[in-house]
Protein backbone atom coordinates (compact mmCIF):
# COMPACT_ATOMS: atom_id res chain seq x y z
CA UNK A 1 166.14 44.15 173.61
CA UNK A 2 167.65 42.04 176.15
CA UNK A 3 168.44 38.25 174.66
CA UNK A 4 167.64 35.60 177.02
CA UNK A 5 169.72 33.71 179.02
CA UNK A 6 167.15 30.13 178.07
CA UNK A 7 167.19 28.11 175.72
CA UNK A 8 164.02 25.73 175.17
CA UNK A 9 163.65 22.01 174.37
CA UNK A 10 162.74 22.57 170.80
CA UNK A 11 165.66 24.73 170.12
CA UNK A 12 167.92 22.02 171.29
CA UNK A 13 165.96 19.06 169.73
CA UNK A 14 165.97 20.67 166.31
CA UNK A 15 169.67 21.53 166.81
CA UNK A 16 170.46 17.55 167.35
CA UNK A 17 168.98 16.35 163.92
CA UNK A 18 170.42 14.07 162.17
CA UNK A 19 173.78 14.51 164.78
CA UNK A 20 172.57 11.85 166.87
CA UNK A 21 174.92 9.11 166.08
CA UNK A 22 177.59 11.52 166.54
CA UNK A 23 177.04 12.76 169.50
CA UNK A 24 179.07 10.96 172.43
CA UNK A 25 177.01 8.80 175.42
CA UNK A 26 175.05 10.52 178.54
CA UNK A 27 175.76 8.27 181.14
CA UNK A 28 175.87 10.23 184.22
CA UNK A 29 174.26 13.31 185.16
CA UNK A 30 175.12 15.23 188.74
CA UNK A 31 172.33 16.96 190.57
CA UNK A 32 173.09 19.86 192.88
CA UNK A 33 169.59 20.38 195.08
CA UNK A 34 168.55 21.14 198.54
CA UNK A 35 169.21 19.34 201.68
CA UNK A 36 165.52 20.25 202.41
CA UNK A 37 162.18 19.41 200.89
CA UNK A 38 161.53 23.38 200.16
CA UNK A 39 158.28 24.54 200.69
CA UNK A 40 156.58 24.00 197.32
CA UNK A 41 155.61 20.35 197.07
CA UNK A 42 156.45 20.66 193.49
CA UNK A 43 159.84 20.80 194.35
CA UNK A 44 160.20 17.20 195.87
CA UNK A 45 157.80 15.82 192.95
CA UNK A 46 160.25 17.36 190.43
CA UNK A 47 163.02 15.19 192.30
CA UNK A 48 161.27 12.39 192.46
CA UNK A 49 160.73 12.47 188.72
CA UNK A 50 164.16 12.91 187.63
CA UNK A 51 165.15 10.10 189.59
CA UNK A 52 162.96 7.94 187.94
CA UNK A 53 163.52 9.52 184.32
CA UNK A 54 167.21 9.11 185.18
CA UNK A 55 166.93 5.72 185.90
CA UNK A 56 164.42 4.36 183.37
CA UNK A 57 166.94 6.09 180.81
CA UNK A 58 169.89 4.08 182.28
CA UNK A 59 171.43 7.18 183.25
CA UNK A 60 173.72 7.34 186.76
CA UNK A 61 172.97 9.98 189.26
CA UNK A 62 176.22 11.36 190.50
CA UNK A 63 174.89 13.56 194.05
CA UNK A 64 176.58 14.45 197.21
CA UNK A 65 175.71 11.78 198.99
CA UNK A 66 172.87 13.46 201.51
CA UNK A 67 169.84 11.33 202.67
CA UNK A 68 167.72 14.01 203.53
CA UNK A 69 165.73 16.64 201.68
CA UNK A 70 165.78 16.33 197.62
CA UNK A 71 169.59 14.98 197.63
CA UNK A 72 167.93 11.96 199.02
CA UNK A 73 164.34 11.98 197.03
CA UNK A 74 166.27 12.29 193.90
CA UNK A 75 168.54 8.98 194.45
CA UNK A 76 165.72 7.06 196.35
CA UNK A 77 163.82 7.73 193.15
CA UNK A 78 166.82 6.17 191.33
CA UNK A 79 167.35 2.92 193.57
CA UNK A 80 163.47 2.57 193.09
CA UNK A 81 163.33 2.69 189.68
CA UNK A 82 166.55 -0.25 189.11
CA UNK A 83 169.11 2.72 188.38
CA UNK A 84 172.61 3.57 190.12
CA UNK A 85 173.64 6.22 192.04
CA UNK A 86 177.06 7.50 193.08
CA UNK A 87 177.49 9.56 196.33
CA UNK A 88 180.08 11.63 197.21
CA UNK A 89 180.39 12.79 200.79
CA UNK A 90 183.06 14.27 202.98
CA UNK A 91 183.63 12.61 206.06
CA UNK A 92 182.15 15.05 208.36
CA UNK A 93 178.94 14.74 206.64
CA UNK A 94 178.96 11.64 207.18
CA UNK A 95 179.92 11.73 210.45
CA UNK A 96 176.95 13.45 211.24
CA UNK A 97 174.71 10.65 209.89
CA UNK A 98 174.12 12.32 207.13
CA UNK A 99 175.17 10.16 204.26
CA UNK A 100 172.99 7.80 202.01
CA UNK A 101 172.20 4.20 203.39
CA UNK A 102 172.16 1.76 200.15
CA UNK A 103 173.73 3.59 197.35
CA UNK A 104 175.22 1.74 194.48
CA UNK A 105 178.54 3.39 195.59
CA UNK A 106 179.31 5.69 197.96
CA UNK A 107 182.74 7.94 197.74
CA UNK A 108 184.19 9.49 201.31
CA UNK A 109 186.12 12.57 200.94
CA UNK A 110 188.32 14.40 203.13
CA UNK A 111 186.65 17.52 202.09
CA UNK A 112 184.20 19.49 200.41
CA UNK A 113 186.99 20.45 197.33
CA UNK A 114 187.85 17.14 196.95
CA UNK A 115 184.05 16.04 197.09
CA UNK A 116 183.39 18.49 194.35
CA UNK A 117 186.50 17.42 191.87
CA UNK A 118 185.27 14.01 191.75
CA UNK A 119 181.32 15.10 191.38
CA UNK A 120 182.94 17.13 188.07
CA UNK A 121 185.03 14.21 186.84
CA UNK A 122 182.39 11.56 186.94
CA UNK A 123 179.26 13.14 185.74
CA UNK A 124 178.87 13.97 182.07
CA UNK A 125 176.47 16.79 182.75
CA UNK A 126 175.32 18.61 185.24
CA UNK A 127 171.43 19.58 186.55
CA UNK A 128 170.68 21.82 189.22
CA UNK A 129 167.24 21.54 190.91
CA UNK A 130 165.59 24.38 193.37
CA UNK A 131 168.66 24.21 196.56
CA UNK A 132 170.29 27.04 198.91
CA UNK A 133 173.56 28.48 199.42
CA UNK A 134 175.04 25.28 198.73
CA UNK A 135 173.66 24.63 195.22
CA UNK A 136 173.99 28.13 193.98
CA UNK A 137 177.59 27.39 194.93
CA UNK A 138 177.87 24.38 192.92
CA UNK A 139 175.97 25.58 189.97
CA UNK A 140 178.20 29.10 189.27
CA UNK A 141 181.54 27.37 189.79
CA UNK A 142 180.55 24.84 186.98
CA UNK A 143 179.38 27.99 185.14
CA UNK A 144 182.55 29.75 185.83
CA UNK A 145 184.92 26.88 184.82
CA UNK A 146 182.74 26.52 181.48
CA UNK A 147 183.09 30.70 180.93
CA UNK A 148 186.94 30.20 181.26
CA UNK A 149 186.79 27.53 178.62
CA UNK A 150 187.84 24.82 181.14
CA UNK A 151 185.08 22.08 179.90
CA UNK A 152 181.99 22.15 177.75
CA UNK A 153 179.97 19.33 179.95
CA UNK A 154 175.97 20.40 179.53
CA UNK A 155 175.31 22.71 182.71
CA UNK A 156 171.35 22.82 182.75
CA UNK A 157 168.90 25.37 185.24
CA UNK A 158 165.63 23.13 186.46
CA UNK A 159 163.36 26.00 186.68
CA UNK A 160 160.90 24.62 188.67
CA UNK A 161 158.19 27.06 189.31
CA UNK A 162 159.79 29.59 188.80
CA UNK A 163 162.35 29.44 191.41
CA UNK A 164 165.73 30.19 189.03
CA UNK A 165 164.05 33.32 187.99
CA UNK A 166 165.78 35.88 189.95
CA UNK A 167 169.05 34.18 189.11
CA UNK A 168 168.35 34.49 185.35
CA UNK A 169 167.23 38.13 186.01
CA UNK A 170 170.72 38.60 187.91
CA UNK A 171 172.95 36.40 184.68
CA UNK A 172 171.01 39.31 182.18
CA UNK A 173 171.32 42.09 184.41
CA UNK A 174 175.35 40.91 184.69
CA UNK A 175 174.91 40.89 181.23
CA UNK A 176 173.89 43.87 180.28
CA UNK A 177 175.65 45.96 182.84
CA UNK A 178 178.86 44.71 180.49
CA UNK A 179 180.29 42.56 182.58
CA UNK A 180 179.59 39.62 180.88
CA UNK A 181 181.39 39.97 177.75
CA UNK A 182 180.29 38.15 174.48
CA UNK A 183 183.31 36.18 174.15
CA UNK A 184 182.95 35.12 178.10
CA UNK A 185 179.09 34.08 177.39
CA UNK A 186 178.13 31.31 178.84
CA UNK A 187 173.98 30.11 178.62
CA UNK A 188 172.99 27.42 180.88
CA UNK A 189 170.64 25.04 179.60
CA UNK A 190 166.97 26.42 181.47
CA UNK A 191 164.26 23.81 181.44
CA UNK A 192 160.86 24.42 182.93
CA UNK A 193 159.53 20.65 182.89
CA UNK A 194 160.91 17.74 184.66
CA UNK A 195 160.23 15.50 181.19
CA UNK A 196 162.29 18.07 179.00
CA UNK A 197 165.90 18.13 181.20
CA UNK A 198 167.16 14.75 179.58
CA UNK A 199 166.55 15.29 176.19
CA UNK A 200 167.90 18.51 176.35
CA UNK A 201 170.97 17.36 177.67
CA UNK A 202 171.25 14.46 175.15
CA UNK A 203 170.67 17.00 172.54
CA UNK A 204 174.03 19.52 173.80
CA UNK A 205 176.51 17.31 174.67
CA UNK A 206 179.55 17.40 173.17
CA UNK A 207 183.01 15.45 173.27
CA UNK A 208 185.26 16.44 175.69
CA UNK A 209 187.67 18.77 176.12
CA UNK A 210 190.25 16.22 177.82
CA UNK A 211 193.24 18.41 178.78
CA UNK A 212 191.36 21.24 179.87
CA UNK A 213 189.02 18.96 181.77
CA UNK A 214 191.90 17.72 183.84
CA UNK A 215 193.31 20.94 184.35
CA UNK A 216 190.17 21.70 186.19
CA UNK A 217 190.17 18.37 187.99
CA UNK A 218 193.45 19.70 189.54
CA UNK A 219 192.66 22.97 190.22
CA UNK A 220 189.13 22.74 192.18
């Protein structure tokens, strides 16, 4: 029988007793998502609530900087709500008009690596909401980094109707076609509901890996 790439909220909670007071501070989460709504209304709702669970929890949203589609929902729904957000945009991006008007602080790269290296150093954990190319992107090098044992930051799948699914199909197919060795594992966090992505991060974080996580920082 294949084993599932998931893990639920209940698995994670129970995992987390009495560890609480251990366990060091979620204080900033990235969020890889689309530049567009998508065509699910659920989608933008989902962003919408994050932003608002993020910020009620005192928790900073590190994005890429975009105003448009659920990259902006998700930190509107931030501002809204009294949290912070930090963008980080290249400069063609936001020579394009693309970037965020009012964010708490906003970062200008000189390009998309460097944009990405200071996402990963900031943020604490990492959430990736329904997106394109661009997202996938983000979401399997943070996967790949954490495979090679280069940091152990809480990487976490926002199923959202479903729309991970053929991605999780792919990660078990990978799997069991043995090219994803057991001692190369690595299970992304899957959540299904909005409410359930911040405890389940809370509940997997870990301290650090400081050398390795500035090894990466250099070579994104």
């Amino acid at each position: 029988m294949t084993e599932k790439t998931s893990y639920s909220a209940t698995e994670f909670s129970r995992s987390a007793d009495g560890a609480a007071s251990r366990r060091p501070e979620l204080d900033s989460v990235c969020v890889y998502c689309g530049s567009t709504d998508g065509r699910n209304p659920v989608f933008l709702e989902t962003a919408h609530q994050l932003g608002r669970l993020l910020a009620e929890d005192g928790i900073r949203l590190i994005w890429g900087g975009g105003s448009i589609g659920l990259m902006g929902a998700v930190a509107r729904a931030v501002l809204d709500h009294g949290g912070s957000v930090t963008g980080i945009i290249p400069q063609f991006l936001v020579d394009r008009e693309l970037s965020f008007e009012g964010a708490s602080e906003l970062i200008v790269t000189e390009d998309m690596h460097t944009r990405k290296r200071q996402m990963f150093e900031r943020a604490d954990a990492f959430v990736a909401l329904p997106g394109g190319i661009g997202t996938l992107e983000e979401l399997v090098e943070q996967m790949t980094w954490a495979q090679l044992g280069r940091h152990r930051k809480p990487i976490l799948i926002a199923n959202i109707a479903g729309f991970w699914d053929p991605l999780l199909a792919l990660i078990d197919h990978m799997r069991d076609s043995g090219f994803i060795r057991p001692q190369w594992e690595v299970r992304p966090l899957v959540a299904t509901r909005v409410e359930d992505i911040i405890p389940m991060l809370r509940a997997a974080i870990r301290p650090p890996l400081i050398a390795e996580e500035r090894d990466i920082g250099r070579k994104m």
